[in-house]
Protein backbone atom coordinates (compact mmCIF):
# COMPACT_ATOMS: atom_id res chain seq x y z
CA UNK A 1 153.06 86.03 192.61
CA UNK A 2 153.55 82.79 194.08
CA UNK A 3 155.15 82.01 196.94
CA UNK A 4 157.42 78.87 197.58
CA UNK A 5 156.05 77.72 200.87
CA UNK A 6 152.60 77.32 199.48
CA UNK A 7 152.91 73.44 197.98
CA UNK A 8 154.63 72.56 201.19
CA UNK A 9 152.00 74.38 203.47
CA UNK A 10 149.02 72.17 200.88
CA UNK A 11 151.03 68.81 202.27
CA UNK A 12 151.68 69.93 205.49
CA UNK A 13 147.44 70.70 206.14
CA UNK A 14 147.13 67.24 205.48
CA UNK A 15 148.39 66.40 208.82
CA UNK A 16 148.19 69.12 211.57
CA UNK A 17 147.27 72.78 212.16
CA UNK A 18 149.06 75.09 210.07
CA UNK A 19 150.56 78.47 211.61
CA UNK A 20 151.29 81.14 208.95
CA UNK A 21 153.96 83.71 210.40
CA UNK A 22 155.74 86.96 209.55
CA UNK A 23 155.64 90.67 209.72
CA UNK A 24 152.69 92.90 208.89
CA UNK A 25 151.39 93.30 204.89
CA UNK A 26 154.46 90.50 203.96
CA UNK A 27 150.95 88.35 202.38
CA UNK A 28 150.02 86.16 204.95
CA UNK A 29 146.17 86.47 204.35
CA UNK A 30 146.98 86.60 200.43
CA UNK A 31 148.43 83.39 200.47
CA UNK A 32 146.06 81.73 202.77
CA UNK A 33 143.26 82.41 200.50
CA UNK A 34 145.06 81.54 197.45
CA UNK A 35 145.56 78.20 199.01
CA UNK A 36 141.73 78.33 199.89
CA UNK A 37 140.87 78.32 196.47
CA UNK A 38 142.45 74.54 196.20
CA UNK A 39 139.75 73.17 197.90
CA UNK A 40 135.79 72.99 197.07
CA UNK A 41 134.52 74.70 200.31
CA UNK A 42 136.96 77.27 202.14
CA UNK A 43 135.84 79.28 204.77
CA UNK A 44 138.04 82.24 205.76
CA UNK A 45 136.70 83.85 209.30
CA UNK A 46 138.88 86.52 210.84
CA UNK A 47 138.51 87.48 214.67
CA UNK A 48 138.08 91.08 213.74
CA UNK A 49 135.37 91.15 212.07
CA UNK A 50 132.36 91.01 214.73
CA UNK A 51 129.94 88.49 212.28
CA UNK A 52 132.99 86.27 212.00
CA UNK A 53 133.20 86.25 215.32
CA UNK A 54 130.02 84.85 216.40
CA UNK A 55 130.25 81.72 213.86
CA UNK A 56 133.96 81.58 215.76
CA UNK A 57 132.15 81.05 219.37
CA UNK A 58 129.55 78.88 217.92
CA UNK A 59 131.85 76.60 216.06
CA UNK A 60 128.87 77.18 213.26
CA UNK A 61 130.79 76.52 209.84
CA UNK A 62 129.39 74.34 207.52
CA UNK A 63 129.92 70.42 208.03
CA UNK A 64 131.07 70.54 204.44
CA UNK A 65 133.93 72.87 205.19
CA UNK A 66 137.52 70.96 203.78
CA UNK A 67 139.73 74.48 204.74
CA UNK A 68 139.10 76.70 207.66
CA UNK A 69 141.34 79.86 207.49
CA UNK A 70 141.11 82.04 211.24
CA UNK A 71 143.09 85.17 210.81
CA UNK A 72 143.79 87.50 214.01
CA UNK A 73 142.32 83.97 216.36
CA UNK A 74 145.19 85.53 218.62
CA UNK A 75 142.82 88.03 219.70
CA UNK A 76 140.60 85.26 221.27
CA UNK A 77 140.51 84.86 225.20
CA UNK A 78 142.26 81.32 225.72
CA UNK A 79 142.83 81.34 221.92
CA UNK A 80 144.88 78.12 222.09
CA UNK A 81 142.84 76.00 223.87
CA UNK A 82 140.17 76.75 221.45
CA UNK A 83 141.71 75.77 218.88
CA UNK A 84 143.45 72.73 220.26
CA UNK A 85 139.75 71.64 220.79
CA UNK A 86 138.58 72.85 217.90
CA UNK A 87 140.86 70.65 216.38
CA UNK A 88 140.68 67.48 218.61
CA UNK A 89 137.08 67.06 217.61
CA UNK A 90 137.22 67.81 213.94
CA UNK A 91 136.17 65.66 211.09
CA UNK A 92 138.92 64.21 209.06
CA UNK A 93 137.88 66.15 205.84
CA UNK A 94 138.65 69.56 207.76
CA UNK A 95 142.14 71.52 207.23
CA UNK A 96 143.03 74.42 209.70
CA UNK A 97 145.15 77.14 208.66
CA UNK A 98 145.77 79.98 211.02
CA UNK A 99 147.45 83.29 210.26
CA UNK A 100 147.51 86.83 211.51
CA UNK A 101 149.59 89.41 213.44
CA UNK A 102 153.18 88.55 214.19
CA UNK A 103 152.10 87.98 217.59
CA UNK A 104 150.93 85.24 217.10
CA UNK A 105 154.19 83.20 216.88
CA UNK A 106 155.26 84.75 220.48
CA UNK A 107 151.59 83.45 221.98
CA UNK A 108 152.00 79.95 220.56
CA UNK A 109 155.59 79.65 222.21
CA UNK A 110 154.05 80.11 225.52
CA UNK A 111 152.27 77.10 226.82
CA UNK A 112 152.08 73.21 225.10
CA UNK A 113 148.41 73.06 224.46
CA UNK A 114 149.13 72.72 220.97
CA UNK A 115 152.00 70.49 221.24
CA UNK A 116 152.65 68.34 218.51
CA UNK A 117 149.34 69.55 216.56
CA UNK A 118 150.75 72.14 214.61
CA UNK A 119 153.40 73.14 211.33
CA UNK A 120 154.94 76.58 211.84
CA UNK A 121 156.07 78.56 208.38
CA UNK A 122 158.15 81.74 208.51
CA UNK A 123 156.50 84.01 205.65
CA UNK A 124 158.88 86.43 205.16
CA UNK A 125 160.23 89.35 202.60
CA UNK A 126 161.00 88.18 199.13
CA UNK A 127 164.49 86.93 198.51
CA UNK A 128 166.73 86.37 195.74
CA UNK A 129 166.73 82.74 196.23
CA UNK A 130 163.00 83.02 196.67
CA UNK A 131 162.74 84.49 193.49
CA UNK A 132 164.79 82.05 191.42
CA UNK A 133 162.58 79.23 192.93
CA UNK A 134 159.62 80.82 191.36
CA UNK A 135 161.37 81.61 187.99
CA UNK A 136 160.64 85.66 188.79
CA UNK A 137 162.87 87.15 186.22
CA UNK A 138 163.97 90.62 185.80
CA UNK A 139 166.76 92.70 185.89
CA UNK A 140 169.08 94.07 188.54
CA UNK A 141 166.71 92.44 191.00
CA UNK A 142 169.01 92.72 193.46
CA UNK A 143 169.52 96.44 193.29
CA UNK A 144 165.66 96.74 193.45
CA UNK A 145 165.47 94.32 196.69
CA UNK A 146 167.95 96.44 198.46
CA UNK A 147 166.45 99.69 197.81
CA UNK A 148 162.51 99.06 197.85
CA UNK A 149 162.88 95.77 200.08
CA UNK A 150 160.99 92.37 199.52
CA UNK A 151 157.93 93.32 200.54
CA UNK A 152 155.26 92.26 198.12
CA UNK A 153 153.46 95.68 197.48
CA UNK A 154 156.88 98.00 196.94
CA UNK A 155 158.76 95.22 195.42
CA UNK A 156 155.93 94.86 192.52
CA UNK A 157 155.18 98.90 192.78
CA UNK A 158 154.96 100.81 189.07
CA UNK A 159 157.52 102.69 190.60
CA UNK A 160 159.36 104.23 193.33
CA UNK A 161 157.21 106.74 194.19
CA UNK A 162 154.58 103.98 194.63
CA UNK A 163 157.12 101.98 196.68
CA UNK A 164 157.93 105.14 199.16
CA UNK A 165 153.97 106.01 199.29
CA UNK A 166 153.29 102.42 200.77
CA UNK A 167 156.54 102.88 202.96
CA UNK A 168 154.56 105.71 204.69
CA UNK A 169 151.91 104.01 205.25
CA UNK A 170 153.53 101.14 206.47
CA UNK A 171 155.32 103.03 209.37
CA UNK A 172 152.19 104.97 210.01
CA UNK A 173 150.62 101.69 210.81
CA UNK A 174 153.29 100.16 212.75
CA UNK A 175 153.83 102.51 214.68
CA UNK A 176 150.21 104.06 215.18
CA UNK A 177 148.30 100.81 215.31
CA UNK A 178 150.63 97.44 215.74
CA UNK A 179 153.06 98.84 218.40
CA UNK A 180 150.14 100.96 220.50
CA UNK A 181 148.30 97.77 220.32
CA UNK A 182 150.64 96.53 223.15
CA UNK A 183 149.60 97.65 226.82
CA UNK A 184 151.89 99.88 229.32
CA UNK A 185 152.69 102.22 226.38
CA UNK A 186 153.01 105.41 228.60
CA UNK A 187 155.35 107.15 225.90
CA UNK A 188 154.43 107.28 222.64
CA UNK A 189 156.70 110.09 221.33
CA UNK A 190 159.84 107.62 223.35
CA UNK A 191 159.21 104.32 221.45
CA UNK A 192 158.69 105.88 218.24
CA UNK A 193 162.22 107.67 219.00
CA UNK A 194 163.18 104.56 219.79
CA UNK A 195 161.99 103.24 216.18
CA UNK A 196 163.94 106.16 214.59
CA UNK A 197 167.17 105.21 216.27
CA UNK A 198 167.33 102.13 215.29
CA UNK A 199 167.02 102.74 212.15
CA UNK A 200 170.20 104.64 211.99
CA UNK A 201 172.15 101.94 213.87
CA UNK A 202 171.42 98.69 211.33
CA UNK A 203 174.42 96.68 212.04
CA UNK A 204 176.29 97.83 214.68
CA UNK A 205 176.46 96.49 218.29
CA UNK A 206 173.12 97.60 219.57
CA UNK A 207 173.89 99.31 223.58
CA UNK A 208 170.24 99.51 225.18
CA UNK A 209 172.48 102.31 228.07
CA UNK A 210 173.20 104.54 224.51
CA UNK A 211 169.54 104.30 223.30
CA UNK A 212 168.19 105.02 226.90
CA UNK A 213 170.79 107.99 227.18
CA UNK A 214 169.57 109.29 224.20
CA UNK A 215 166.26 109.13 224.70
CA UNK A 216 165.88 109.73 227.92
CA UNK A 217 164.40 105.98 229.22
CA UNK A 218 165.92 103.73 231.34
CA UNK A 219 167.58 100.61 229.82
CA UNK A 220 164.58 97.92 231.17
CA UNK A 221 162.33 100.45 229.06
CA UNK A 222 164.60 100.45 225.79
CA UNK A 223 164.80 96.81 226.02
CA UNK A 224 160.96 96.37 226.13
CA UNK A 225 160.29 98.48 223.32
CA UNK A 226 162.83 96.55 221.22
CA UNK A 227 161.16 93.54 221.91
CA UNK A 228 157.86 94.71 221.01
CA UNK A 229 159.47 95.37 217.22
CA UNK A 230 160.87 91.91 217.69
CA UNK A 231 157.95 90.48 218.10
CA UNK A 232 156.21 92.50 215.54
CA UNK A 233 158.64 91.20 212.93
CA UNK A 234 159.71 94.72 212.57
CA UNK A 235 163.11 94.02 213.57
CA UNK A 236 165.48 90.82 214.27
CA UNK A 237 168.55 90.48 216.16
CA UNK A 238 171.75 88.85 215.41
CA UNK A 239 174.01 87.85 219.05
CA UNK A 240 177.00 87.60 218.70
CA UNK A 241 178.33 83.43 219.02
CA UNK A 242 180.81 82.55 222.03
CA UNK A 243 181.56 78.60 221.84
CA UNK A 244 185.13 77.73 220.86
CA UNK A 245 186.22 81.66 220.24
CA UNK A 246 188.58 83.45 222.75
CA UNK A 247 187.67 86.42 224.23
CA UNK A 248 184.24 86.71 222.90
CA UNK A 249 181.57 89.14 223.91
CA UNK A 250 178.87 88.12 225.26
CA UNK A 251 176.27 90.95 224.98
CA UNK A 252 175.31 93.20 222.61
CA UNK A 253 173.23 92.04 219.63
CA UNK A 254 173.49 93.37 216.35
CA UNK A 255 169.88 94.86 215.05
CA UNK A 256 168.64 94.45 211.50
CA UNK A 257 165.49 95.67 209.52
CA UNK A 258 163.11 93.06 208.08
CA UNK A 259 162.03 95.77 205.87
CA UNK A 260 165.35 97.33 204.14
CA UNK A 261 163.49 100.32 202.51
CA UNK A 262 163.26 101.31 206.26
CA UNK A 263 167.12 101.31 206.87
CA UNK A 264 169.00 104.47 207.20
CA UNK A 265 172.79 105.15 205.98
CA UNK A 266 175.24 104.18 203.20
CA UNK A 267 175.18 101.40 200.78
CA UNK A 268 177.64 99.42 202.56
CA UNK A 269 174.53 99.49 205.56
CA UNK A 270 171.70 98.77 203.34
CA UNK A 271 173.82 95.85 201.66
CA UNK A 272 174.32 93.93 205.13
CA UNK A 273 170.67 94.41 206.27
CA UNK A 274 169.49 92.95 202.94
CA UNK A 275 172.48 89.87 203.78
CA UNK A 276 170.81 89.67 207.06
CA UNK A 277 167.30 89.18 206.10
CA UNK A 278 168.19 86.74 203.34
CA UNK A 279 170.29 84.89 205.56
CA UNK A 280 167.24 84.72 208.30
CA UNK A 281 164.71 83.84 205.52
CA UNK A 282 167.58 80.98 205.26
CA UNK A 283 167.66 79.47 208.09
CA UNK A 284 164.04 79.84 208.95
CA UNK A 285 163.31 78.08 205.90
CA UNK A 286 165.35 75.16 206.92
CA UNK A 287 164.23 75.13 210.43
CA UNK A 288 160.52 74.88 208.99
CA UNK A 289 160.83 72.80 205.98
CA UNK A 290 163.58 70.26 207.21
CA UNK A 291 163.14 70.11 211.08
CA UNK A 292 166.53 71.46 211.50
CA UNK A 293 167.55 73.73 214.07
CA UNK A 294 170.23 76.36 212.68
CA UNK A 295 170.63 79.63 213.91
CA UNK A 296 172.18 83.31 212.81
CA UNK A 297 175.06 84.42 214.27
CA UNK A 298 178.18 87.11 214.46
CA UNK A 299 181.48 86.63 215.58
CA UNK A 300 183.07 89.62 217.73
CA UNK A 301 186.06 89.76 220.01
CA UNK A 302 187.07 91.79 223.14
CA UNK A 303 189.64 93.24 220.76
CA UNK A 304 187.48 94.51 218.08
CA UNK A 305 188.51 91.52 215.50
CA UNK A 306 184.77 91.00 213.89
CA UNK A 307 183.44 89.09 211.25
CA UNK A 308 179.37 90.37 210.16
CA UNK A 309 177.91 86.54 209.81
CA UNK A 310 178.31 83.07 211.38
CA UNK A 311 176.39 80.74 210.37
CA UNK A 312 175.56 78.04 212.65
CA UNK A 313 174.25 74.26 212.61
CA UNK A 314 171.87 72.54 214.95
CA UNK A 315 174.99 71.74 217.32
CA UNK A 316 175.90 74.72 218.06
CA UNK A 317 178.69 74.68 215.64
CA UNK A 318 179.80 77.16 212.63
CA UNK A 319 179.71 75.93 209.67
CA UNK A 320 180.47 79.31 207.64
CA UNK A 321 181.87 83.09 208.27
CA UNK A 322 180.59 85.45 205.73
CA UNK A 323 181.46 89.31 205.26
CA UNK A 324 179.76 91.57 203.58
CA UNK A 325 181.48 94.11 201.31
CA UNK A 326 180.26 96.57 198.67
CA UNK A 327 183.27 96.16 196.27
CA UNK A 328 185.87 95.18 197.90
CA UNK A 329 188.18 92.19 196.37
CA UNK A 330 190.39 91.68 198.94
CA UNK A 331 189.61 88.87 201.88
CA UNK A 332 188.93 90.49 205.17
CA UNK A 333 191.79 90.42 207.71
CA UNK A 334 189.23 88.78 210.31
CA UNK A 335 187.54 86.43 208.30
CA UNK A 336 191.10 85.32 207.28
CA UNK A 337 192.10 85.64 210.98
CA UNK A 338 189.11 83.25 211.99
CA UNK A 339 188.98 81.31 209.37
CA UNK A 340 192.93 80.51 209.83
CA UNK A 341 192.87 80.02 213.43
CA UNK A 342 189.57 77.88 213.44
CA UNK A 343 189.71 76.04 210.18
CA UNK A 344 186.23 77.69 209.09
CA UNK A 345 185.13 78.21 205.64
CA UNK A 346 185.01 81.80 204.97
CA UNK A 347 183.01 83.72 202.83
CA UNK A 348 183.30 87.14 201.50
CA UNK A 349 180.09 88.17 199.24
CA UNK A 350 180.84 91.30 197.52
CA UNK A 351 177.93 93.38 195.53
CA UNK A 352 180.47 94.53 192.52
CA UNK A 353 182.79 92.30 192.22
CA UNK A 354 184.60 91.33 188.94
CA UNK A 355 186.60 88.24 189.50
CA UNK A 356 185.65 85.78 192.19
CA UNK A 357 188.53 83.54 193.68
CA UNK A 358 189.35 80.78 196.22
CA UNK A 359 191.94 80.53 199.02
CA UNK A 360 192.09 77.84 201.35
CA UNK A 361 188.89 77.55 202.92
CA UNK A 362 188.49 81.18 201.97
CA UNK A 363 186.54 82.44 198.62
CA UNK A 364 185.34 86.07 197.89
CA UNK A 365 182.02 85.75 195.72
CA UNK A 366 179.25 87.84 194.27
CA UNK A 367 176.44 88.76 196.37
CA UNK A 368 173.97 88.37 194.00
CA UNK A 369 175.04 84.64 193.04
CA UNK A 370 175.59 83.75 196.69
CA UNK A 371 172.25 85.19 197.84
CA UNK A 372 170.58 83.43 195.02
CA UNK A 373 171.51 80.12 195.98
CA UNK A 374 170.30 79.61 199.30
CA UNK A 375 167.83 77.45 200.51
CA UNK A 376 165.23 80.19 200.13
């Protein structure tokens, strides 16, 4: 299936390195050789493989090369400065299009070698929106997306039993090979506990002092193994936003699933995780594709008033509240309480809903519609 970044990604080679990010099996290499196959001589070379390797040390691709694709260059001692000089001393003909392990966005964030030689693009889950740029058509796609997820091989899966047999394998993996890949893993049995947990707490304020209680770790230690599945685009956190609102809390992120076949409880759960990755794949998209700077928020008060999304602009300001409800038509008493008291456009998006309506600056709205309609 296509993917929307792909013409941008084509342009954007034209001018600077190009980083390919996301979480494990979401197509990254897929779509990095389908864009190979737009130009005469492509040479894909991944670090893992020990003959790619050696032509990797020796610079020793062709002169004629017009793409080079390195997958897993992370791996590489000093990685970046290879690769800044690797691209310093190219010929103008040559394209460089890097991809592999989550990883590798967190390593490129550290250090400016590569300072203003490089595109970054989010590759992440299939979305709704996603989906209607590409004219995918089908139906109830969203009631597929929130039950197998939007990961390429489960979303397109015969069936569900296809779709839960590559779930198994993907946790296997994560958890067997991606996460043990990390040093000063001492506990195996803890972080995958760890894994579990979270998995049953999608959505609510995440307390690292419960999750160490529970399984026995200190805090410092929950809090490192979260970040590993942060950085392994397992999971993503949404902090709750402070600037302007009374009485805010300033602590305790909300966690959510990049994968939403992996989340655990009700529908009213599995709903908000799948809002939260859309809205992520949102703003990501619009941070990568028009230079802005946005960010994904929730609101949350001392006294327990909370609304599940704020979206925020590049100055730190909110430019919507949305809820998340199953099928309920009424507005929200705290997205009308926030929305009243801060003149904010408020949003409830509401998976069965019959009749949408407008109040003010607040609307209720169906999910599926919503969802579809942002940026990607």
């Amino acid at each position: 299936m296509i993917r929307f970044q792909k013409q941008q990604i084509i342009k954007d080679l034209e001018k600077k390195i190009v980083f390919i990010t996301g979480p494990r099996q979401v197509g990254k290499t897929w779509l990095a050789k389908e864009i190979g196959k737009k130009f005469a001589n492509t040479v894909y070379l991944n670090y893992d493989r020990f003959e790619d390797r050696e032509i990797l040390k020796k610079e020793a691709w062709l002169e004629t090369t017009e793409l080079l694709i390195l997958d897993e260059l992370h791996k590489m001692p000093n990685w970046k400065n290879y690769l800044k000089g690797v691209f310093d001393t190219k010929s103008e003909k040559l394209k460089i299009l890097v991809t592999g392990s989550a990883r590798l966005e967190i390593f490129r964030q550290t250090g400016d070698s590569l300072a203003g030689r490089f595109f970054a693009h989010h590759l992440l889950p299939f979305s709704l929106a996603e989906l209607k740029k590409v004219n995918y058509k089908e139906n109830n796609l969203i009631g597929k997306l929130i039950e197998r997820g939007g990961f390429p091989e489960p979303f397109l899966a015969e069936n569900n039993i296809e779709a839960a047999r590559w779930r198994n394998q993907y946790i296997d993996g994560l958890v067997r090979n991606d996460i043990t890949d990390f040093k000063n893993i001492q506990d195996f049995k803890a972080i995958q506990t760890v894994f579990e947990l979270l998995r049953r707490r999608v959505g609510s304020p995440l307390s690292l002092n419960s999750i160490a209680r529970d399984v026995q770790i200190s805090p410092i230690t929950a809090a490192k193994y979260i970040k590993i599945f942060e950085s392994l685009y397992i999971v993503f956190r949404v902090s709750p936003y402070s600037r302007n609102i009374a009485r805010s809390i300033l602590k305790e992120p909300k966690i959510y699933f990049f994968d939403n076949g992996l989340v655990e409880g009700d529908e009213g759960v599995k709903f908000e995780n799948f809002a939260a990755v859309s809205f992520f794949k949102h703003i990501s998209a619009r941070n990568d594709l028009l230079g802005e700077k946005n960010e994904l928020k929730y609101l949350r008060t001392k006294d327990g008033r909370e609304v599940d999304f704020a979206l925020i602009d590049s100055k730190n300001a909110i430019t919507e509240l949305v809820e998340v409800k199953k099928r309920d038509h009424k507005i929200s008493k705290n997205l009308k309480y926030f929305s009243d008291k801060y003149n904010l456009l408020g949003t409830q998006i509401v998976k069965d809903l019959k009749n949408e309506r407008q109040i003010g600056n607040m609307r209720t709205i169906k999910m599926e519609k919503y969802l579809r309609n942002l940026y990607l």
